[in-house]
C-alpha atoms as a PDB file:
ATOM      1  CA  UNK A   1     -55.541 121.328-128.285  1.00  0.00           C
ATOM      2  CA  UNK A   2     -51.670 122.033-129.573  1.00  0.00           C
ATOM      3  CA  UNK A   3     -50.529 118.569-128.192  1.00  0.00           C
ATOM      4  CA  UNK A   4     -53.595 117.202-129.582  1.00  0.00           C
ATOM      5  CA  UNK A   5     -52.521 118.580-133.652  1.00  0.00           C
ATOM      6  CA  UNK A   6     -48.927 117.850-132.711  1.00  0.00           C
ATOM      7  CA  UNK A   7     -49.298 114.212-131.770  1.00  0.00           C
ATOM      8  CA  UNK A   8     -51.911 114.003-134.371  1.00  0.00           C
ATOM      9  CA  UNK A   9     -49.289 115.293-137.110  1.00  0.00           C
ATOM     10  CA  UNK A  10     -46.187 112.613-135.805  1.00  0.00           C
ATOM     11  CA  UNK A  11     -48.744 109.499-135.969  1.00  0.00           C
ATOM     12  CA  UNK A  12     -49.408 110.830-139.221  1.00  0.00           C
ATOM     13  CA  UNK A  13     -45.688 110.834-140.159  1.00  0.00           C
ATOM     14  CA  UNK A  14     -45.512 107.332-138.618  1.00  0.00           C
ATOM     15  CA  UNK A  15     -48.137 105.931-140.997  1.00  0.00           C
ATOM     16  CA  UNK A  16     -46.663 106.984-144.264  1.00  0.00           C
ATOM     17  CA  UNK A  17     -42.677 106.416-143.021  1.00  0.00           C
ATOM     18  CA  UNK A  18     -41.900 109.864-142.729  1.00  0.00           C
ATOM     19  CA  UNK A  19     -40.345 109.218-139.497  1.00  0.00           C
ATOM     20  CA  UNK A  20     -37.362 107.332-141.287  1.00  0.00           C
ATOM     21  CA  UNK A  21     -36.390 110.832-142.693  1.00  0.00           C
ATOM     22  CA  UNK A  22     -33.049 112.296-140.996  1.00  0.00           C
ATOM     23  CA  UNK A  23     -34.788 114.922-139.237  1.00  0.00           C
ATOM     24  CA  UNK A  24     -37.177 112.895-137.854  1.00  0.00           C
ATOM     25  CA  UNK A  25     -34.665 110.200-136.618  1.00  0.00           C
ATOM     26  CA  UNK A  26     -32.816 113.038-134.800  1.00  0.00           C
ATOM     27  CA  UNK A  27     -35.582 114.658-133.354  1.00  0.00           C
ATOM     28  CA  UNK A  28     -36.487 110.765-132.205  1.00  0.00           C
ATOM     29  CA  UNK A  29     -32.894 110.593-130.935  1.00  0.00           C
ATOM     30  CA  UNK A  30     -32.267 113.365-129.416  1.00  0.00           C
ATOM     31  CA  UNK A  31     -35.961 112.960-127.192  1.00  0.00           C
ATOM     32  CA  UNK A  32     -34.018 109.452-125.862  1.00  0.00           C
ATOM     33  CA  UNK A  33     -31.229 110.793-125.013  1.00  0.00           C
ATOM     34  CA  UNK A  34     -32.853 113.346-123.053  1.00  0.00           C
ATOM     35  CA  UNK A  35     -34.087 110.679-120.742  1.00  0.00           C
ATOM     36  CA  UNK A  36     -33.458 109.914-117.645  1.00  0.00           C
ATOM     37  CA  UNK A  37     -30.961 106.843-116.903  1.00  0.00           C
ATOM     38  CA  UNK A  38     -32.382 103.711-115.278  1.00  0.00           C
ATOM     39  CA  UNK A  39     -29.980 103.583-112.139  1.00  0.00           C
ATOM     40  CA  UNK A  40     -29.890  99.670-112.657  1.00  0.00           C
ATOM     41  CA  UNK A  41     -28.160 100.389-116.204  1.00  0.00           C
ATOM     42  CA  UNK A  42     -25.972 102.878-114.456  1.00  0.00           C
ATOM     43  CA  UNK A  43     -25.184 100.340-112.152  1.00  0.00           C
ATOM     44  CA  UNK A  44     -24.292  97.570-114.589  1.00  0.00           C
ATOM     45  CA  UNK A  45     -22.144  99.913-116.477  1.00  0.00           C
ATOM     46  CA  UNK A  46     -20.122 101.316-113.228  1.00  0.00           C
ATOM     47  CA  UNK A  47     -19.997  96.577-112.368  1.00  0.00           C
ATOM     48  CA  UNK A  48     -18.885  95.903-116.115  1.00  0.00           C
ATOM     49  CA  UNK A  49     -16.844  99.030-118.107  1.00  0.00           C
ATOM     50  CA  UNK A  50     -13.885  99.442-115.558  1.00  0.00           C
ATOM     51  CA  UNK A  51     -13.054 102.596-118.050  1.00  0.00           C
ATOM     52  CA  UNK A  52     -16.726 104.101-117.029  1.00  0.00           C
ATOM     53  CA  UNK A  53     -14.520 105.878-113.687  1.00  0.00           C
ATOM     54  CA  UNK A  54     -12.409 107.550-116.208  1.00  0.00           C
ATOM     55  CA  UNK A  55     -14.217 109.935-118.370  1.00  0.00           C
ATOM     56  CA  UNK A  56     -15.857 112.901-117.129  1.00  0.00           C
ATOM     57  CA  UNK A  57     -19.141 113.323-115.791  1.00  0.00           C
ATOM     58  CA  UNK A  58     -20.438 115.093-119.086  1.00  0.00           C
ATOM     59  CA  UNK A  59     -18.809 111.667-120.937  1.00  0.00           C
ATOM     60  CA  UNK A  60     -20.553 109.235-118.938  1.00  0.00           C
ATOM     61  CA  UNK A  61     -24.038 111.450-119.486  1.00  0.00           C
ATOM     62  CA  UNK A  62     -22.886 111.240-123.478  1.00  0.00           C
ATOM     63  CA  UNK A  63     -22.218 107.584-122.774  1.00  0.00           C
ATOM     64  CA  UNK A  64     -25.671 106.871-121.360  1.00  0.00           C
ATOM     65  CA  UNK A  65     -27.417 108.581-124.250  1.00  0.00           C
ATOM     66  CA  UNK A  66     -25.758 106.754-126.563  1.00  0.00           C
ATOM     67  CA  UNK A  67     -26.935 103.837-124.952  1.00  0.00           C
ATOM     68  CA  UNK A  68     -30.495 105.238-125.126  1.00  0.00           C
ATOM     69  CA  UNK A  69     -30.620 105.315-128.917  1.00  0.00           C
ATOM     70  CA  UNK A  70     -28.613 101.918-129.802  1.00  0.00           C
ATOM     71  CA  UNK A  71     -31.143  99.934-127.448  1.00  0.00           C
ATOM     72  CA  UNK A  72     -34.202 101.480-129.149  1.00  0.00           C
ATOM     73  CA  UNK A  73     -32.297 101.168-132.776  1.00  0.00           C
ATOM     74  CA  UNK A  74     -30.672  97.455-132.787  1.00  0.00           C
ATOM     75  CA  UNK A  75     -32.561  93.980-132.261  1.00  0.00           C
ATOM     76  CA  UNK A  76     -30.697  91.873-130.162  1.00  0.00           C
ATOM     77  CA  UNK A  77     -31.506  87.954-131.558  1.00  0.00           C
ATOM     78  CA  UNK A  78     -30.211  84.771-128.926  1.00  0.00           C
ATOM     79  CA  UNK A  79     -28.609  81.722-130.783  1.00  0.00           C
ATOM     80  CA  UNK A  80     -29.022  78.178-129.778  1.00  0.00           C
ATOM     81  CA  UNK A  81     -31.282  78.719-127.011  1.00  0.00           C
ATOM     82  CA  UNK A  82     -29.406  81.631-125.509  1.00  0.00           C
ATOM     83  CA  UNK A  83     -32.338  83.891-124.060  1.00  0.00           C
ATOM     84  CA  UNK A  84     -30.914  87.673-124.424  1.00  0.00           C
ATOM     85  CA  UNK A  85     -31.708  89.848-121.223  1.00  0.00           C
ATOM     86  CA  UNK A  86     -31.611  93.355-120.319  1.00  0.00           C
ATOM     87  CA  UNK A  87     -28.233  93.038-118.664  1.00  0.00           C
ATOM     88  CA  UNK A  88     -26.788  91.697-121.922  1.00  0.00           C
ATOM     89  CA  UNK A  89     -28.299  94.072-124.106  1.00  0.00           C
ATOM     90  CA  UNK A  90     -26.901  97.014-121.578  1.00  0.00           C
ATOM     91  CA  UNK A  91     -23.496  95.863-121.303  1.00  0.00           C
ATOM     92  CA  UNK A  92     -22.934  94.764-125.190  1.00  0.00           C
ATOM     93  CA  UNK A  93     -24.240  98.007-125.913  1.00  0.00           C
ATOM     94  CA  UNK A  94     -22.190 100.587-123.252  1.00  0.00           C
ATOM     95  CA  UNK A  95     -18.954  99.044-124.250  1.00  0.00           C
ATOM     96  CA  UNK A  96     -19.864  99.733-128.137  1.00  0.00           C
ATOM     97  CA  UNK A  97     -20.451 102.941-127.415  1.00  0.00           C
ATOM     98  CA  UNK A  98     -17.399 103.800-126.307  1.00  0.00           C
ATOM     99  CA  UNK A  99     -16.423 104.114-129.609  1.00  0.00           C
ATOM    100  CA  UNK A 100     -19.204 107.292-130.608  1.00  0.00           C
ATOM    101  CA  UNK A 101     -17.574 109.954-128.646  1.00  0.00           C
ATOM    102  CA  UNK A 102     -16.538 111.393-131.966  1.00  0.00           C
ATOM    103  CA  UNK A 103     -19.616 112.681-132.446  1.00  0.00           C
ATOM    104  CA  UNK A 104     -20.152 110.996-135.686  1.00  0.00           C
ATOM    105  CA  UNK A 105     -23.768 110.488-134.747  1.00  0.00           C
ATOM    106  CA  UNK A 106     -24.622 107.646-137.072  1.00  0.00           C
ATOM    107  CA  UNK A 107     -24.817 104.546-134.762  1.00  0.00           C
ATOM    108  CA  UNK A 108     -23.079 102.242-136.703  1.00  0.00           C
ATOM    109  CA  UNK A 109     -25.757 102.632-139.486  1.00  0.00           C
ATOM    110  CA  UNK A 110     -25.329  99.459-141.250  1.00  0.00           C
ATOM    111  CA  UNK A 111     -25.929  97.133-138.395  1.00  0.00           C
ATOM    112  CA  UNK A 112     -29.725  96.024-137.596  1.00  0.00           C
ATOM    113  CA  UNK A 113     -29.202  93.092-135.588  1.00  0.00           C
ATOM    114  CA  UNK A 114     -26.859  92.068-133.081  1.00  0.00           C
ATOM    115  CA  UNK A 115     -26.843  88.168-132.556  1.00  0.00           C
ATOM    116  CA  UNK A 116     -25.598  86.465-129.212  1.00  0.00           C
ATOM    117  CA  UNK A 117     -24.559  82.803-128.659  1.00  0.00           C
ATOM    118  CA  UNK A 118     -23.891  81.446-125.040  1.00  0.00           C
ATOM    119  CA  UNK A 119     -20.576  80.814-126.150  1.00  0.00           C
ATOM    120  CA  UNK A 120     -17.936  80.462-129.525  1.00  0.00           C
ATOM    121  CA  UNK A 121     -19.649  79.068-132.336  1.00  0.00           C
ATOM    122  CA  UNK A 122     -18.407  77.102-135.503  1.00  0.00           C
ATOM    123  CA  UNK A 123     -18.693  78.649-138.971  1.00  0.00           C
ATOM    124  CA  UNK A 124     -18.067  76.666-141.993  1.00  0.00           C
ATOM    125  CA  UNK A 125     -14.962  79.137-144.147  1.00  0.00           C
ATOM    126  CA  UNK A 126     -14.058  78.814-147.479  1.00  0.00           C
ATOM    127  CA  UNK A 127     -10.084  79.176-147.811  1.00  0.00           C
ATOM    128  CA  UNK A 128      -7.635  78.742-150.635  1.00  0.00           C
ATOM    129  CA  UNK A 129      -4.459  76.651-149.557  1.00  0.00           C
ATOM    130  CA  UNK A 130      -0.904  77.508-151.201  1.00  0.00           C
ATOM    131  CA  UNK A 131      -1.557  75.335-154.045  1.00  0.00           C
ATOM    132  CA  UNK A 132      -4.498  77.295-154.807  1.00  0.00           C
ATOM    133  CA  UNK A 133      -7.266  74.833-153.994  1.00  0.00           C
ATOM    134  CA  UNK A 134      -9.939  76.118-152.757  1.00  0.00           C
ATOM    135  CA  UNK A 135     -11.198  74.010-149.295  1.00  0.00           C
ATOM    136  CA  UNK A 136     -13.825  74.340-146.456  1.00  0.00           C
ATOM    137  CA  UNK A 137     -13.045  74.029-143.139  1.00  0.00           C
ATOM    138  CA  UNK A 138     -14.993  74.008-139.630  1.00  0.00           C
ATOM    139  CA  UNK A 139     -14.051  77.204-137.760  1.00  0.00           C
ATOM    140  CA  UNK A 140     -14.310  78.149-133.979  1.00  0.00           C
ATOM    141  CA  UNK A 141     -15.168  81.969-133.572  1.00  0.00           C
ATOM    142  CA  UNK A 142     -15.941  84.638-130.832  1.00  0.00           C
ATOM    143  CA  UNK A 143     -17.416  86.965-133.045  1.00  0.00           C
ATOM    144  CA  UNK A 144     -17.720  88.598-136.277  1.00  0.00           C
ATOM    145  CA  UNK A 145     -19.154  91.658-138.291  1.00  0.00           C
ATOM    146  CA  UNK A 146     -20.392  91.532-141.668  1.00  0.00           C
ATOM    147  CA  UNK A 147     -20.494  94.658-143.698  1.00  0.00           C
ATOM    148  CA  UNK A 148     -24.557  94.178-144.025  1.00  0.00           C
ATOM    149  CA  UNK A 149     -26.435  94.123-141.239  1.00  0.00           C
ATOM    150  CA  UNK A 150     -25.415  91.747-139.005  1.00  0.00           C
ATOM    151  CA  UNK A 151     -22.675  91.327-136.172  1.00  0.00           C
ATOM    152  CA  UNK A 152     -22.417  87.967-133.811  1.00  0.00           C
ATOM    153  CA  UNK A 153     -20.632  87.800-130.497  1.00  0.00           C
ATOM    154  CA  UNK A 154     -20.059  85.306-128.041  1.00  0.00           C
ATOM    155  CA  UNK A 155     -21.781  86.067-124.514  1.00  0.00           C
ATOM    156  CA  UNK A 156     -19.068  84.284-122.334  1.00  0.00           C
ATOM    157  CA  UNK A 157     -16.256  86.066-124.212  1.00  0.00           C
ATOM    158  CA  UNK A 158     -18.055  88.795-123.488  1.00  0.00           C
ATOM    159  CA  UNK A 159     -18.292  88.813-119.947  1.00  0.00           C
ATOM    160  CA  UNK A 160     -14.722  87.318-119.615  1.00  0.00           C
ATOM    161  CA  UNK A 161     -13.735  90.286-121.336  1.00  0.00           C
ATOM    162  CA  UNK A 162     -15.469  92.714-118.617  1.00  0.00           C
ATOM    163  CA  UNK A 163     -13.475  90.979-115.547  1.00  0.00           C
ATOM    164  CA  UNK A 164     -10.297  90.950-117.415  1.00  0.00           C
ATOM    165  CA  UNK A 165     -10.640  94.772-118.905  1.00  0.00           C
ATOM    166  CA  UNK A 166      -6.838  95.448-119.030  1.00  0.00           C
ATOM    167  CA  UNK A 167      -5.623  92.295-120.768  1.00  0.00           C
ATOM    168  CA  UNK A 168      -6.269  93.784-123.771  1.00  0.00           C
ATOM    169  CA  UNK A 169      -8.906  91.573-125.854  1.00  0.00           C
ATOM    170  CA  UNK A 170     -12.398  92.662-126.117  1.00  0.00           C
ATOM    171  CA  UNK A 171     -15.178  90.947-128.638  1.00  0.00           C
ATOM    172  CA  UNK A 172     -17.353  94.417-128.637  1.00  0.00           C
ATOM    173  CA  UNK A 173     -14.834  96.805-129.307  1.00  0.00           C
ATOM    174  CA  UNK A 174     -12.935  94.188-131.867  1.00  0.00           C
ATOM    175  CA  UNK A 175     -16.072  93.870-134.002  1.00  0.00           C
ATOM    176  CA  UNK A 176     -17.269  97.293-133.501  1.00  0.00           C
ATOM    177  CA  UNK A 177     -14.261  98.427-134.827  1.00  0.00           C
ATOM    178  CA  UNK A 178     -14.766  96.298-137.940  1.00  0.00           C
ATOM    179  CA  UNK A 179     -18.202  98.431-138.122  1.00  0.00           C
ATOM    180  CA  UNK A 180     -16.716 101.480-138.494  1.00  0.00           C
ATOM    181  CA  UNK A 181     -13.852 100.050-140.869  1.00  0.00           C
ATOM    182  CA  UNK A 182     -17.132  98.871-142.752  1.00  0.00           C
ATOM    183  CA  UNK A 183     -19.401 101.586-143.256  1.00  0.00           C
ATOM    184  CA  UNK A 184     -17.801 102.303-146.591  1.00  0.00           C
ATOM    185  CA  UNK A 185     -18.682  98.828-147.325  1.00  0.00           C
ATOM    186  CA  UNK A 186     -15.239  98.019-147.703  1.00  0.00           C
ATOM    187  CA  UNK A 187     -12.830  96.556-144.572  1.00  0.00           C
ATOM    188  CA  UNK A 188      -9.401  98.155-145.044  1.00  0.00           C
ATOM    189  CA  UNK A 189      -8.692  99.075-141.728  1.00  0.00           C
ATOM    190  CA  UNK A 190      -9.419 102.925-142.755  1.00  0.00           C
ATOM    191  CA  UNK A 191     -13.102 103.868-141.251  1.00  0.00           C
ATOM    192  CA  UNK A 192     -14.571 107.265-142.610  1.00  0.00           C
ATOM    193  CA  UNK A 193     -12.573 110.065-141.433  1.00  0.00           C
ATOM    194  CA  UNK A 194     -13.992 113.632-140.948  1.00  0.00           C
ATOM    195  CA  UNK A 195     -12.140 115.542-143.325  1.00  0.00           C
ATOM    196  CA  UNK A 196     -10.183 114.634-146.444  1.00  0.00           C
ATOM    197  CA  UNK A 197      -6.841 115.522-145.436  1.00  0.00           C
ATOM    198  CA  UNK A 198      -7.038 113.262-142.410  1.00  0.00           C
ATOM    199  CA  UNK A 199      -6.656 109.982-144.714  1.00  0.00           C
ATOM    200  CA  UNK A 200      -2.872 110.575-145.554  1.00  0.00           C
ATOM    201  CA  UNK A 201      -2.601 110.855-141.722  1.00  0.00           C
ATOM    202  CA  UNK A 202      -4.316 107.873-141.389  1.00  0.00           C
ATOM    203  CA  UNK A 203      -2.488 106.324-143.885  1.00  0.00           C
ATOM    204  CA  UNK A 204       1.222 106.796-142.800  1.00  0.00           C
ATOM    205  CA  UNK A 205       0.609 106.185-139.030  1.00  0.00           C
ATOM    206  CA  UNK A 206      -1.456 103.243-139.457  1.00  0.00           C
ATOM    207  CA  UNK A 207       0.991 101.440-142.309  1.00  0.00           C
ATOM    208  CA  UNK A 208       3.981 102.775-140.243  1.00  0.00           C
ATOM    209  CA  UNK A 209       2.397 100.826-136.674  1.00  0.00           C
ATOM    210  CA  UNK A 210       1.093  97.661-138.885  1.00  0.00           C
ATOM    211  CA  UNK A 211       4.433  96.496-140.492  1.00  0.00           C
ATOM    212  CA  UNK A 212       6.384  97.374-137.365  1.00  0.00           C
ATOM    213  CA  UNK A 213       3.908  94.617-135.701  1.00  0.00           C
ATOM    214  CA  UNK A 214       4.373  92.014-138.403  1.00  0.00           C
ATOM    215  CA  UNK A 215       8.043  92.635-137.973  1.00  0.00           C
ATOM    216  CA  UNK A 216       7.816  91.857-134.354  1.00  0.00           C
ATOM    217  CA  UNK A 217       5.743  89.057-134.912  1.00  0.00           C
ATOM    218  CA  UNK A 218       7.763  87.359-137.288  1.00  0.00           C
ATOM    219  CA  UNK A 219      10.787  87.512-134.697  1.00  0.00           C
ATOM    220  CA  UNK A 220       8.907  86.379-131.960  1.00  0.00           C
ATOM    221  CA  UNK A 221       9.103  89.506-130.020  1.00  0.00           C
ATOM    222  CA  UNK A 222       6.887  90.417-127.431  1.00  0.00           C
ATOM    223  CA  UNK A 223       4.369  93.006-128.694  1.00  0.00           C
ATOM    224  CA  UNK A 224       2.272  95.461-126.452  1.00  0.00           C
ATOM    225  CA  UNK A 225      -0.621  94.705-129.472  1.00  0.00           C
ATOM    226  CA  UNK A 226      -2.314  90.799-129.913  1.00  0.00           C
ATOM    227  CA  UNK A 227      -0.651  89.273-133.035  1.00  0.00           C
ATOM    228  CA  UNK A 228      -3.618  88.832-134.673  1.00  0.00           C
ATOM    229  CA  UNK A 229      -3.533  92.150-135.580  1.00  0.00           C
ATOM    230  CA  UNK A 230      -0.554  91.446-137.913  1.00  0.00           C
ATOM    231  CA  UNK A 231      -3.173  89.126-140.568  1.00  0.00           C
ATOM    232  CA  UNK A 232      -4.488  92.412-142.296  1.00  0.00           C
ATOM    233  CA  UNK A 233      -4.795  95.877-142.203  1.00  0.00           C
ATOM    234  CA  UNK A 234      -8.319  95.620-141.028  1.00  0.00           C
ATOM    235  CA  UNK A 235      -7.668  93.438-137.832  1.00  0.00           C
ATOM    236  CA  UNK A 236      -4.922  95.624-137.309  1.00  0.00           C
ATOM    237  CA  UNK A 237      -7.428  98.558-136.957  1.00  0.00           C
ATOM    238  CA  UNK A 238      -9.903  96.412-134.731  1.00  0.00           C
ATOM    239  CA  UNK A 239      -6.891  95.126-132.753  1.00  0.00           C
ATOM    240  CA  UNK A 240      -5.520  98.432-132.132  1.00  0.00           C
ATOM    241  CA  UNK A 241      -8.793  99.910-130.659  1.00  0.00           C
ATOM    242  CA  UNK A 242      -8.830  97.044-128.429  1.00  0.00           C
ATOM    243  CA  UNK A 243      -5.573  98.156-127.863  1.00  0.00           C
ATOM    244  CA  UNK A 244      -6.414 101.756-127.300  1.00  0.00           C
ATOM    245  CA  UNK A 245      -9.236 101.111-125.190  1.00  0.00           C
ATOM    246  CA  UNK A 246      -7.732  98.748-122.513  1.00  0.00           C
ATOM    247  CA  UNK A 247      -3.776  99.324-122.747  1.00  0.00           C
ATOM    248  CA  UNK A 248      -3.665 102.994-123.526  1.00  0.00           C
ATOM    249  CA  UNK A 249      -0.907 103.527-121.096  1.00  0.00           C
ATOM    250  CA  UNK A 250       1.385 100.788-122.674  1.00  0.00           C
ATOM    251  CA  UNK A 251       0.137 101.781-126.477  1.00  0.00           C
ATOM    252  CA  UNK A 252       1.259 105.406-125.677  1.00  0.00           C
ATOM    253  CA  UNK A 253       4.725 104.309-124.312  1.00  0.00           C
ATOM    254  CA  UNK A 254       5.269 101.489-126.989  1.00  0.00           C
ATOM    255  CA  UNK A 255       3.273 103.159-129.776  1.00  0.00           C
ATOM    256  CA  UNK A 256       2.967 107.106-129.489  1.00  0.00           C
ATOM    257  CA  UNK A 257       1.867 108.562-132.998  1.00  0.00           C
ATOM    258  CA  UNK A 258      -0.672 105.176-132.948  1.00  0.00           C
ATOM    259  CA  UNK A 259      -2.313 106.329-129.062  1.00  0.00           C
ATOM    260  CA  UNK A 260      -2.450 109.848-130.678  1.00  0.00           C
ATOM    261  CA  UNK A 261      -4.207 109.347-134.175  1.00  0.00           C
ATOM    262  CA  UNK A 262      -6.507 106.389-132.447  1.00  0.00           C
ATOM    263  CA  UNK A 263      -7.212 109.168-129.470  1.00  0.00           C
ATOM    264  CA  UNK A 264      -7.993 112.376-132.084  1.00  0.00           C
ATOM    265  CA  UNK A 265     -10.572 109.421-133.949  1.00  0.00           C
ATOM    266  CA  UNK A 266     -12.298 108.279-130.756  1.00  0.00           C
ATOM    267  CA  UNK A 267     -12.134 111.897-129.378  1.00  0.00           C
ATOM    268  CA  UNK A 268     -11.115 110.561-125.741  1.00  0.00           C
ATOM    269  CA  UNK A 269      -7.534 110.828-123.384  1.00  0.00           C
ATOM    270  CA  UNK A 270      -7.661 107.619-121.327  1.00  0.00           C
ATOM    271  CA  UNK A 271      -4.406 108.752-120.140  1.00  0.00           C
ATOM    272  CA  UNK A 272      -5.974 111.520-117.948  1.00  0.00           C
ATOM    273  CA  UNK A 273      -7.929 110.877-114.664  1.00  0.00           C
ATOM    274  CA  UNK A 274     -11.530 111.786-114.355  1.00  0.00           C
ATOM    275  CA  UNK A 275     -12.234 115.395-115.053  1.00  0.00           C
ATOM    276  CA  UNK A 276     -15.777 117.256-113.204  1.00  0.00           C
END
């Protein structure tokens, strides 16, 4: 007779939207990540996240919950015929996830759809040339993220960038990142930061690291980060957790305050082995 009033009471809630309230998306949250784990995602993770070895066994259970919640919170939408499977949807979302150990708990709350082409896509872009005329062009992209609601990635970038997980390029973490940087609806390569006095810290490492790589890029130097990051400050932040997540070991030789402020944001030592 309880169950009976208390499933009564949430169908209620559905019908009149109460369900969207904060409390009621946690309870609804925290129920999925109590789940158990479908050992076919658990396999596709261990075949596709080469990092998945390295955390601890209480990470990896964080990880799969995590997982839980963005499949039941974000609609995955194929482009030009692509049809999205399970297997995409895992392995797009695991690798995003990586980057909600912090606990922030919000699930990059912007983002409602996640859409997936078979492969790069063109885009017309407005640009202004140096004589200030304004001109649109045909570009080629692997992905993007747009401070609504919306982020688009490229499925065969994708899985190139599983087999090649130490090279340093990754589509999902790059345009993750530029959720996070977002969420203020602003991208400035300076995500929300837990507490107020972390933003000078932000500031000084992150302007520090992002001049000394336009520096080496305008000599031609080798650089342990991809150059790209030098256009702006906010694909300097997206670059750098690419960085961070599949060079840690060279960013923390090459780049030690940067491996240290990116690994107190993410909340995770890559540098240390798995933990029990």
């Amino acid at each position: 007779m309880v169950q009976v009033i208390i499933f009564g009471i949430i169908a209620s809630a559905i019908a009149i939207g109460i369900l969207t309230y904060p409390f009621f998306v946690q309870w609804r949250r925290d129920r999925l990540r109590r789940q158990p784990f479908p050992n076919h995602w658990q396999s596709l993770i261990e075949r596709n996240l080469a990092i998945y070895a390295h955390l601890s066994l209480a990470q990896q259970k964080q990880l799969q919950g995590h997982v839980r919640v963005f499949l039941a919170e974000k609609q995955f939408i194929g482009c030009l015929g692509l049809r999205v499977t399970e297997e995409m949807k895992v392995i797009i979302a695991a690798i995003a996830c990586l980057l909600l150990f912090s606990d922030r708990g919000k699930y990059f709350p912007k983002l409602r759809s996640i859409l997936v082409y078979p492969s790069a896509y063109q885009v017309n872009e407005t640009v202004m040339n140096e004589g200030y005329v304004v001109e649109e062009r045909l570009t080629t992209r692997l992905g993007e993220s747009w401070t609504r609601d919306q982020l688009i990635l490229a499925w065969d970038q994708v899985e190139r960038d599983t087999q090649n997980w130490h090279d340093g390029h990754n589509v999902v973490l790059h345009e993750f990142a530029h959720q996070l940087d977002q969420e203020d609806g602003r991208a400035e390569g300076v995500p929300i930061l837990p507490r107020e006095l972390d933003y000078a810290i932000w500031a000084k490492v992150m302007t520090e690291e992002y001049l000394t790589l336009c520096k080496s890029v305008e000599r031609g130097k080798k650089t342990v980060m991809d150059s790209y990051g030098a256009t702006n400050p906010a694909e300097f932040f997206a670059v750098a957790t690419e960085t961070f997540f599949e060079k840690p070991y060279q960013l923390m030789e090459k780049h030690q305050p940067l491996y240290e402020l990116l690994q107190r944001y993410y909340k995770l030592d890559l540098l240390q082995g798995r933990s029990e």
